[in-house]
Each structure stands twice: as structure tokens, then as C-alpha cells.
PDB file of N, CA and C in Angstrom:
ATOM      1  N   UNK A   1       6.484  27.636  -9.319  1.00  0.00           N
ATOM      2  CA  UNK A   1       6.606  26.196  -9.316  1.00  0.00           C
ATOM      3  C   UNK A   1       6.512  25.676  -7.891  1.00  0.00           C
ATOM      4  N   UNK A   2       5.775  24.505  -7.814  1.00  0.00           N
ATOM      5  CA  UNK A   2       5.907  23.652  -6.550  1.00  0.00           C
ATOM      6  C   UNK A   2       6.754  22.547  -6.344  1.00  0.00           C
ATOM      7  N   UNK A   3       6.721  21.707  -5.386  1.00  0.00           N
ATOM      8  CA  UNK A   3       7.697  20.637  -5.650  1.00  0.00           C
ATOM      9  C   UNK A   3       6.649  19.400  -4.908  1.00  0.00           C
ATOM     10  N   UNK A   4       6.225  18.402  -5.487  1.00  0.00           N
ATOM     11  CA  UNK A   4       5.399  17.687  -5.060  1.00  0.00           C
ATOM     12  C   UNK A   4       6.520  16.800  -4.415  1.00  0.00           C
ATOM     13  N   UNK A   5       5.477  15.984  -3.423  1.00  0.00           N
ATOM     14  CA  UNK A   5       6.395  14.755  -2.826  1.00  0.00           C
ATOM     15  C   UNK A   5       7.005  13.806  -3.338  1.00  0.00           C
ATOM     16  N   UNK A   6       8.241  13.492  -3.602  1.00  0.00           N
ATOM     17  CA  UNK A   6       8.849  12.446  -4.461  1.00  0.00           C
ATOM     18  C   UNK A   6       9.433  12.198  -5.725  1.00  0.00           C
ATOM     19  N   UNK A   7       8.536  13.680  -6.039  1.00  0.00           N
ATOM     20  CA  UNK A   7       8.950  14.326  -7.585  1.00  0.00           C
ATOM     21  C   UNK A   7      10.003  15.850  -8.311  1.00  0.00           C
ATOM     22  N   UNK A   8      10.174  15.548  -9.155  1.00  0.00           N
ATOM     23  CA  UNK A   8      10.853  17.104  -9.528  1.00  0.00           C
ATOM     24  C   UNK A   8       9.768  18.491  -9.492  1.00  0.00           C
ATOM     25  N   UNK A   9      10.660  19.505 -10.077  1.00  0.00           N
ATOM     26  CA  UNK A   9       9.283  20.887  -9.977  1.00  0.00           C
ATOM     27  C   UNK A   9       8.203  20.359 -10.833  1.00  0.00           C
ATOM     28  N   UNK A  10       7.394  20.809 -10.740  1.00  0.00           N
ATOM     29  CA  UNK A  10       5.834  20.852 -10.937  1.00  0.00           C
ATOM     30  C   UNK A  10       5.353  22.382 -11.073  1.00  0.00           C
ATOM     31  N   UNK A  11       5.027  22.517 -12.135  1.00  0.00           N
ATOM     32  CA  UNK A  11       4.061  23.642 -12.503  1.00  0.00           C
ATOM     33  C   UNK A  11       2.619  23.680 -11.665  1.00  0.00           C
ATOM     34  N   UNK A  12       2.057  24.906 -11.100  1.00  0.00           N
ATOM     35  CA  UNK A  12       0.600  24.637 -10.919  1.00  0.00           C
ATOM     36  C   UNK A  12      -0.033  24.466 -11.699  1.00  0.00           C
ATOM     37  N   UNK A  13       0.107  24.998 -12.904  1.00  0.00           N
ATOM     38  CA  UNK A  13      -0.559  24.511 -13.979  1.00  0.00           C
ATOM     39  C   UNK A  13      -1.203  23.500 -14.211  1.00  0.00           C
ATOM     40  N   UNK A  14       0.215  22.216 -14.258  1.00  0.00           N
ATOM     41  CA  UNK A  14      -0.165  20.917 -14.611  1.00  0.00           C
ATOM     42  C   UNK A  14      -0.610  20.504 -13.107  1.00  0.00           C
ATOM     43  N   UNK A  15      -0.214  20.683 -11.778  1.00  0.00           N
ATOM     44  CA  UNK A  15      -0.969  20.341 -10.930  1.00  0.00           C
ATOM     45  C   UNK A  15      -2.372  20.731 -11.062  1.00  0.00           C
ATOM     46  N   UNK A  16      -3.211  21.752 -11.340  1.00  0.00           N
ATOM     47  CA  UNK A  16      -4.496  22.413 -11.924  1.00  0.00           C
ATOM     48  C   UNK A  16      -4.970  21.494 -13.109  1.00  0.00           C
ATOM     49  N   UNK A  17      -3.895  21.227 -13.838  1.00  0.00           N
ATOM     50  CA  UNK A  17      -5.338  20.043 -15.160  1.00  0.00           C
ATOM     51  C   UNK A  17      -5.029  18.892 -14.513  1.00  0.00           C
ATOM     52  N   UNK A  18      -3.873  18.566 -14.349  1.00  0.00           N
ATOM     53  CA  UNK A  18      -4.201  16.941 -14.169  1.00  0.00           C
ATOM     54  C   UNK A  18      -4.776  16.854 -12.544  1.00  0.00           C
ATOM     55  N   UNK A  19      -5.683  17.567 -11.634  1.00  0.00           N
ATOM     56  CA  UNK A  19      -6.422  17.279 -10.667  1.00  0.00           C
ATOM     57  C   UNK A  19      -7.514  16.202 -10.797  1.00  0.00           C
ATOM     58  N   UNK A  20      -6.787  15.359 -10.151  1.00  0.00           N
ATOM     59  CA  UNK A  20      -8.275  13.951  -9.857  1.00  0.00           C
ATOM     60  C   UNK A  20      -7.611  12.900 -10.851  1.00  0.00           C
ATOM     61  N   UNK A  21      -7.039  12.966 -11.790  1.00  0.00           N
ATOM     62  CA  UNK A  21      -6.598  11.962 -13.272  1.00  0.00           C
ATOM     63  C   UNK A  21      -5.778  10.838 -12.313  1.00  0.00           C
ATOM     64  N   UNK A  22      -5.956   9.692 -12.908  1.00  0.00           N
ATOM     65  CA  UNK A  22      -5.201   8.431 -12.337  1.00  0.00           C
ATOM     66  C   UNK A  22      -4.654   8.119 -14.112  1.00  0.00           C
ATOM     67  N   UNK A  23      -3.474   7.553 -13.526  1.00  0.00           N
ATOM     68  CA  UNK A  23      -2.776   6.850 -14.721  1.00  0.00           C
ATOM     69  C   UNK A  23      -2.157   5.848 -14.090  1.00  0.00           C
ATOM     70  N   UNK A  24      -2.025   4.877 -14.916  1.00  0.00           N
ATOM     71  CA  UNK A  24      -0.961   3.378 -14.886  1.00  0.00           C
ATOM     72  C   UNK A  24      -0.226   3.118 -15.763  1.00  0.00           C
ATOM     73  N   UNK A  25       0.952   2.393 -15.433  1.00  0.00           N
ATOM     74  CA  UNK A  25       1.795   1.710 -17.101  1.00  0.00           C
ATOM     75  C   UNK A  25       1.663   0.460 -16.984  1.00  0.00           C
ATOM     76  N   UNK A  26       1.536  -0.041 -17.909  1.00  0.00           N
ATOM     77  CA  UNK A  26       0.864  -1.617 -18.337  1.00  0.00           C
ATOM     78  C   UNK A  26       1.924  -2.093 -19.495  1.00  0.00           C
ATOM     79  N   UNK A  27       2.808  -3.125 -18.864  1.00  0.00           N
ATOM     80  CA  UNK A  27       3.592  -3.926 -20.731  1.00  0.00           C
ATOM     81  C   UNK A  27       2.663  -4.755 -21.191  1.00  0.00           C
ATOM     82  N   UNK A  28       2.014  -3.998 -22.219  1.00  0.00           N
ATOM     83  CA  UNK A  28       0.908  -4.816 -23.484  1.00  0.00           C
ATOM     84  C   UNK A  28       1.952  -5.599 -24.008  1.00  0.00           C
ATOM     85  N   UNK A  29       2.753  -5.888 -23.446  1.00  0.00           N
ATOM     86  CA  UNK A  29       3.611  -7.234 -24.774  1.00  0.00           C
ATOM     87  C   UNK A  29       3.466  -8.824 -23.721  1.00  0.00           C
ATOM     88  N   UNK A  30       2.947  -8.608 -22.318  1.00  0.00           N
ATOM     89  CA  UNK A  30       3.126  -9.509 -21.451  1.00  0.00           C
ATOM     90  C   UNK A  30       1.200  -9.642 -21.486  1.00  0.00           C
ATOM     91  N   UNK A  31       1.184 -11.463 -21.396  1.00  0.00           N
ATOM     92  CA  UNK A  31      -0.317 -11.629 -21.572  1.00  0.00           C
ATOM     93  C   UNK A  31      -0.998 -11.177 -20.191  1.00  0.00           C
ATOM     94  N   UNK A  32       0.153 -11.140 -19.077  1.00  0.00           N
ATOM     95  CA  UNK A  32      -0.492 -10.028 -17.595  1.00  0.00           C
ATOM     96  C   UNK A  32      -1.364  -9.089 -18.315  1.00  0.00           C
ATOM     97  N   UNK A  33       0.022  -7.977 -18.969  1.00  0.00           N
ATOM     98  CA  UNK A  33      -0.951  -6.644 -18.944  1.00  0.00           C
ATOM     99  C   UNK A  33      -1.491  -7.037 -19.763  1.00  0.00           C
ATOM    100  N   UNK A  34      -1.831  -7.473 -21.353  1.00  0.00           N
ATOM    101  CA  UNK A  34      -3.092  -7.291 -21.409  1.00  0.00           C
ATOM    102  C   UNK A  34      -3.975  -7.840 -20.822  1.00  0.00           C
ATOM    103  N   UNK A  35      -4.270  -8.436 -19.832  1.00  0.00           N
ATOM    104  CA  UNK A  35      -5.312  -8.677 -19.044  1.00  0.00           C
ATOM    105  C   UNK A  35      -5.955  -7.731 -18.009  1.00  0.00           C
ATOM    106  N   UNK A  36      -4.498  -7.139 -17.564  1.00  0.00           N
ATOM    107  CA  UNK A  36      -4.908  -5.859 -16.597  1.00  0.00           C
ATOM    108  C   UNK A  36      -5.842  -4.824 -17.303  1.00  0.00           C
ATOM    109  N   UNK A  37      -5.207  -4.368 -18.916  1.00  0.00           N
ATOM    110  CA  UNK A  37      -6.042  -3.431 -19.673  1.00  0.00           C
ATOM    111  C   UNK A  37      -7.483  -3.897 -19.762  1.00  0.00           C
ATOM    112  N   UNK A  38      -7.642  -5.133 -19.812  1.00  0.00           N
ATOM    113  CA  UNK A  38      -9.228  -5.490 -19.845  1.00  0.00           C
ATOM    114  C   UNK A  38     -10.089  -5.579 -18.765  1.00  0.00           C
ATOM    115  N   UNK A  39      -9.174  -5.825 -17.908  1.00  0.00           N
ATOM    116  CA  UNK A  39      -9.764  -5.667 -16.417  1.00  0.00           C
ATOM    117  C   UNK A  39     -10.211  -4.180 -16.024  1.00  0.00           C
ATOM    118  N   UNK A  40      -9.445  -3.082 -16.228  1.00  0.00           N
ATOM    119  CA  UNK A  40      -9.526  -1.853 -16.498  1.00  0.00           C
ATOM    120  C   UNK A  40     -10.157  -1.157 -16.963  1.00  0.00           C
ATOM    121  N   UNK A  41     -10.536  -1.889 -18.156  1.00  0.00           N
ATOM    122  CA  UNK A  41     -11.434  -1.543 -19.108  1.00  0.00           C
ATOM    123  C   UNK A  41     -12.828  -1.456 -19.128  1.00  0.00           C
ATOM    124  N   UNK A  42     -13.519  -2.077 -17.710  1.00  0.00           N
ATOM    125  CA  UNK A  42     -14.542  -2.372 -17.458  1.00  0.00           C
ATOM    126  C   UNK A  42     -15.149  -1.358 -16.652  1.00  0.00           C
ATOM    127  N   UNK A  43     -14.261  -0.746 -15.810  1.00  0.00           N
ATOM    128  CA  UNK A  43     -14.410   0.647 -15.211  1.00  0.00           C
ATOM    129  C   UNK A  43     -14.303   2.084 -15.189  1.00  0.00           C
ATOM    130  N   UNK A  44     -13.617   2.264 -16.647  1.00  0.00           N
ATOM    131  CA  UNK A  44     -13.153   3.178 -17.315  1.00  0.00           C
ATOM    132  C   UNK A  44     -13.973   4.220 -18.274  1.00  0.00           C
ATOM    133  N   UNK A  45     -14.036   5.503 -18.707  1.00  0.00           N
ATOM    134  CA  UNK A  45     -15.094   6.015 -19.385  1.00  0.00           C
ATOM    135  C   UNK A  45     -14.334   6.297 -20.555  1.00  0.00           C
ATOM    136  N   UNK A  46     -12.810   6.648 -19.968  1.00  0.00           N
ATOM    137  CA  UNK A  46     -11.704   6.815 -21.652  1.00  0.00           C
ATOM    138  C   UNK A  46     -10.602   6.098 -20.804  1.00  0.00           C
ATOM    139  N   UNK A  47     -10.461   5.930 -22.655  1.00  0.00           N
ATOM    140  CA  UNK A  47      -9.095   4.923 -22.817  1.00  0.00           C
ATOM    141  C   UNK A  47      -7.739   5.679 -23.546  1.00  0.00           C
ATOM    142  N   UNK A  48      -6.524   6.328 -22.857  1.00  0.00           N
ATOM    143  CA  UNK A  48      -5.921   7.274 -23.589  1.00  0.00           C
ATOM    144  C   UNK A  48      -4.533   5.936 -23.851  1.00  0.00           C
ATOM    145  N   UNK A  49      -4.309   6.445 -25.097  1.00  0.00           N
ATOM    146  CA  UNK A  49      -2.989   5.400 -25.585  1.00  0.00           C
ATOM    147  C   UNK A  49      -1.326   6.235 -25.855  1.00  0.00           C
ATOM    148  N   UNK A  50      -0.812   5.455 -25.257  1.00  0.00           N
ATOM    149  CA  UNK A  50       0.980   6.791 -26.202  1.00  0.00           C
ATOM    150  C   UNK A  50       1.303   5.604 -26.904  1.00  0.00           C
ATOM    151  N   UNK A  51       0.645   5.113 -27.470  1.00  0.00           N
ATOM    152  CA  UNK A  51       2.062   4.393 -28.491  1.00  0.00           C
ATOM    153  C   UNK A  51       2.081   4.647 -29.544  1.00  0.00           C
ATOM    154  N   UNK A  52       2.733   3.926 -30.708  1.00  0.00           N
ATOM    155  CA  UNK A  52       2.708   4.649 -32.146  1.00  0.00           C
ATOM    156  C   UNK A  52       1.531   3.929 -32.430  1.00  0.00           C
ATOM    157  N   UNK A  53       1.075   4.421 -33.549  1.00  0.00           N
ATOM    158  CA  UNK A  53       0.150   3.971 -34.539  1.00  0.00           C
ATOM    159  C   UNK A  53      -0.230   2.732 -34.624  1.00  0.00           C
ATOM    160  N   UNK A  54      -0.794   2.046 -34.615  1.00  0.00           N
ATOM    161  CA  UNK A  54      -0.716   0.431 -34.923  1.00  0.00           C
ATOM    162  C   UNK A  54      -0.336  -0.567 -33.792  1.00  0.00           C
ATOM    163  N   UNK A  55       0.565  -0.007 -33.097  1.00  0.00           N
ATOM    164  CA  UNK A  55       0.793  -0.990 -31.376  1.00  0.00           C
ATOM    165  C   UNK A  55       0.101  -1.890 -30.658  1.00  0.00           C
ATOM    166  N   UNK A  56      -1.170  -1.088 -30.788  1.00  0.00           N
ATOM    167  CA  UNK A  56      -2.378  -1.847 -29.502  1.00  0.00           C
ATOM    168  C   UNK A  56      -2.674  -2.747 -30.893  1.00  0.00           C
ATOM    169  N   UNK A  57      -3.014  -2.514 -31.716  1.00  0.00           N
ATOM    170  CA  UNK A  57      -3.781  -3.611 -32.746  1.00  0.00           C
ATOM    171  C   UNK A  57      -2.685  -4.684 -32.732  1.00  0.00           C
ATOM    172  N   UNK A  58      -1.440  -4.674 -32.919  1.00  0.00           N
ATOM    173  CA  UNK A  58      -0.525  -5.628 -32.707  1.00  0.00           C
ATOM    174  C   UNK A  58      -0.562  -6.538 -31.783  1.00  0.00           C
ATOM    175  N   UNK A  59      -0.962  -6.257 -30.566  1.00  0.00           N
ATOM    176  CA  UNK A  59      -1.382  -6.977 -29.544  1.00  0.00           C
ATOM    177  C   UNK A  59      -2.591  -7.153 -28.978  1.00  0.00           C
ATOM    178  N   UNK A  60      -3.733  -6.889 -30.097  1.00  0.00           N
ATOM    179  CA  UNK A  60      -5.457  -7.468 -29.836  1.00  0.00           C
ATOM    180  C   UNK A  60      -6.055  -6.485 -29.187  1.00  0.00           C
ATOM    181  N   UNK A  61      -5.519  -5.001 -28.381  1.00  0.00           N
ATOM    182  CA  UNK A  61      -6.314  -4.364 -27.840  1.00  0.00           C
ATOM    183  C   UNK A  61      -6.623  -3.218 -28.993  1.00  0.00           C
ATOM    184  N   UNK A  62      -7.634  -2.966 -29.340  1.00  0.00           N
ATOM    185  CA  UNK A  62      -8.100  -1.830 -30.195  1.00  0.00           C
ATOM    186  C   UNK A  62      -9.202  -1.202 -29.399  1.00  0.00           C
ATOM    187  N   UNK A  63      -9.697  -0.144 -29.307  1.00  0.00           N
ATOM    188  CA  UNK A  63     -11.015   0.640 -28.839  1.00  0.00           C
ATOM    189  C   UNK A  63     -11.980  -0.208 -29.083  1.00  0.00           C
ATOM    190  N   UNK A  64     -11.805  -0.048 -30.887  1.00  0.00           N
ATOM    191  CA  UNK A  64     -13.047  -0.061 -31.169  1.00  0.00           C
ATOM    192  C   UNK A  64     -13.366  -2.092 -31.840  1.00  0.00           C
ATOM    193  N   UNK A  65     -12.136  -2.695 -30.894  1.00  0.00           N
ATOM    194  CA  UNK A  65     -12.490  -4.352 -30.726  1.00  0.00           C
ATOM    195  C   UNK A  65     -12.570  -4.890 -29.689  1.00  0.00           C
ATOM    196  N   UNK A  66     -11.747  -5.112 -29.303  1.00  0.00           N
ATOM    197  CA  UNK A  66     -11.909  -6.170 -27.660  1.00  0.00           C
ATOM    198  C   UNK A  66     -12.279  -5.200 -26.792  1.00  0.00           C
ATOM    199  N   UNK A  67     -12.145  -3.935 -26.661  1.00  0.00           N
ATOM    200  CA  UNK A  67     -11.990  -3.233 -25.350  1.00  0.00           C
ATOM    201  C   UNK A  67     -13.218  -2.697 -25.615  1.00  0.00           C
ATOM    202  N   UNK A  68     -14.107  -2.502 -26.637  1.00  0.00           N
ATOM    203  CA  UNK A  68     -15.318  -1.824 -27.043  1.00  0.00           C
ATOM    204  C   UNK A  68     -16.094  -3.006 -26.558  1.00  0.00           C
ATOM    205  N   UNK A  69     -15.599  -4.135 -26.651  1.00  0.00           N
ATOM    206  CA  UNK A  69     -16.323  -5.142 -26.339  1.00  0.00           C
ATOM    207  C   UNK A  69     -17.079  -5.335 -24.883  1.00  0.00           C
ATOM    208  N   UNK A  70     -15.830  -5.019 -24.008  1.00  0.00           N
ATOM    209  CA  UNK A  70     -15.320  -5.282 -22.573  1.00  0.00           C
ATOM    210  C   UNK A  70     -17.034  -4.072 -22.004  1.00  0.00           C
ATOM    211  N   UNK A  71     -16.357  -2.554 -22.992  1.00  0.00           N
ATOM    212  CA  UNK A  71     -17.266  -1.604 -22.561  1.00  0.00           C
ATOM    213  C   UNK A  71     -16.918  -0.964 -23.664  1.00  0.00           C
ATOM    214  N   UNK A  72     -18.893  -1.275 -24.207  1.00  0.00           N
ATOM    215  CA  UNK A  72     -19.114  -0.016 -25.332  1.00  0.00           C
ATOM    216  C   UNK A  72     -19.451   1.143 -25.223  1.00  0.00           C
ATOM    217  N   UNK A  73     -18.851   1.697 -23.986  1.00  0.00           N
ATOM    218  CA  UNK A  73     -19.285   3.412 -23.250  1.00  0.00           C
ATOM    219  C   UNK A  73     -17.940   3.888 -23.908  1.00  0.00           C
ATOM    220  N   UNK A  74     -16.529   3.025 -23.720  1.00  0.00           N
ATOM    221  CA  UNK A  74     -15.939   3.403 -23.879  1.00  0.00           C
ATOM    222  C   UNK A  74     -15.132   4.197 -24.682  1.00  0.00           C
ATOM    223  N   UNK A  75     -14.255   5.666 -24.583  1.00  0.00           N
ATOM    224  CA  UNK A  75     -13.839   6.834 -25.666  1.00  0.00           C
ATOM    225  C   UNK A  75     -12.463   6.305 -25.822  1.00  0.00           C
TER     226      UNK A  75
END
């Protein structure tokens, strides 16, 4: 195990897959973030989600609606 700057142990492992990956947290319940997600969305090749089932459709962002819209490259 390593210990990255700022953080707890760290596996090389996960330092080894997640090399190069950017992530953000965005509150889709505030009309900000969803704006940020669409803004985002324009530069993006995938779109990975954690919420439950049904969430993003609750709040207008779906893949395969607004954000397919934004960019139909997008996974």
C-alpha cells in the first residue's frame, strides 16, 4: 500500500486503474448542477452515474435524452 497526498492508504492497484480518470460531484437536485452536467457533457466520451435507478430521469438528465442531445458520442 501507498499513501497518496491528503488521502488514506491506497492500493497500487487502484492507483494502476484509476490512472488519468477525473471525477466530480455535482447536486443534480440544484438547477447549478444540472447545468454543470450539461456543460460537461459536451466534452465527455462517458457518462458514469451512482445513483439508484430512476434518479437522473427525476431530474431531466437521462443518456439517452438531454445529455444524448448535448452529445450523441456519448456512453
Amino acid at each position: 500500500m501507498t499513501r497518496s497526498p491528503g488521502s488514506r492508504r491506497t492500493t497500487t492497484f487502484y492507483l494502476c486503474a484509476n490512472r488519468n480518470k477525473k471525477s466530480v460531484t455535482v447536486n443534480i437536485a440544484k438547477p447549478g448542477g444540472r447545468e454543470i452536467i450539461c456543460q460537461l457533457t459536451e466534452d465527455v466520451e462517458v457518462f458514469m452515474e451512482n445513483y439508484e435507478v430512476g434518479d437522473l430521469k427525476r431530474f431531466g438528465s437521462t443518456t439517452s435524452g438531454v445529455l444524448k442531445k448535448i452529445n450523441p458520442d456519448i456512453i
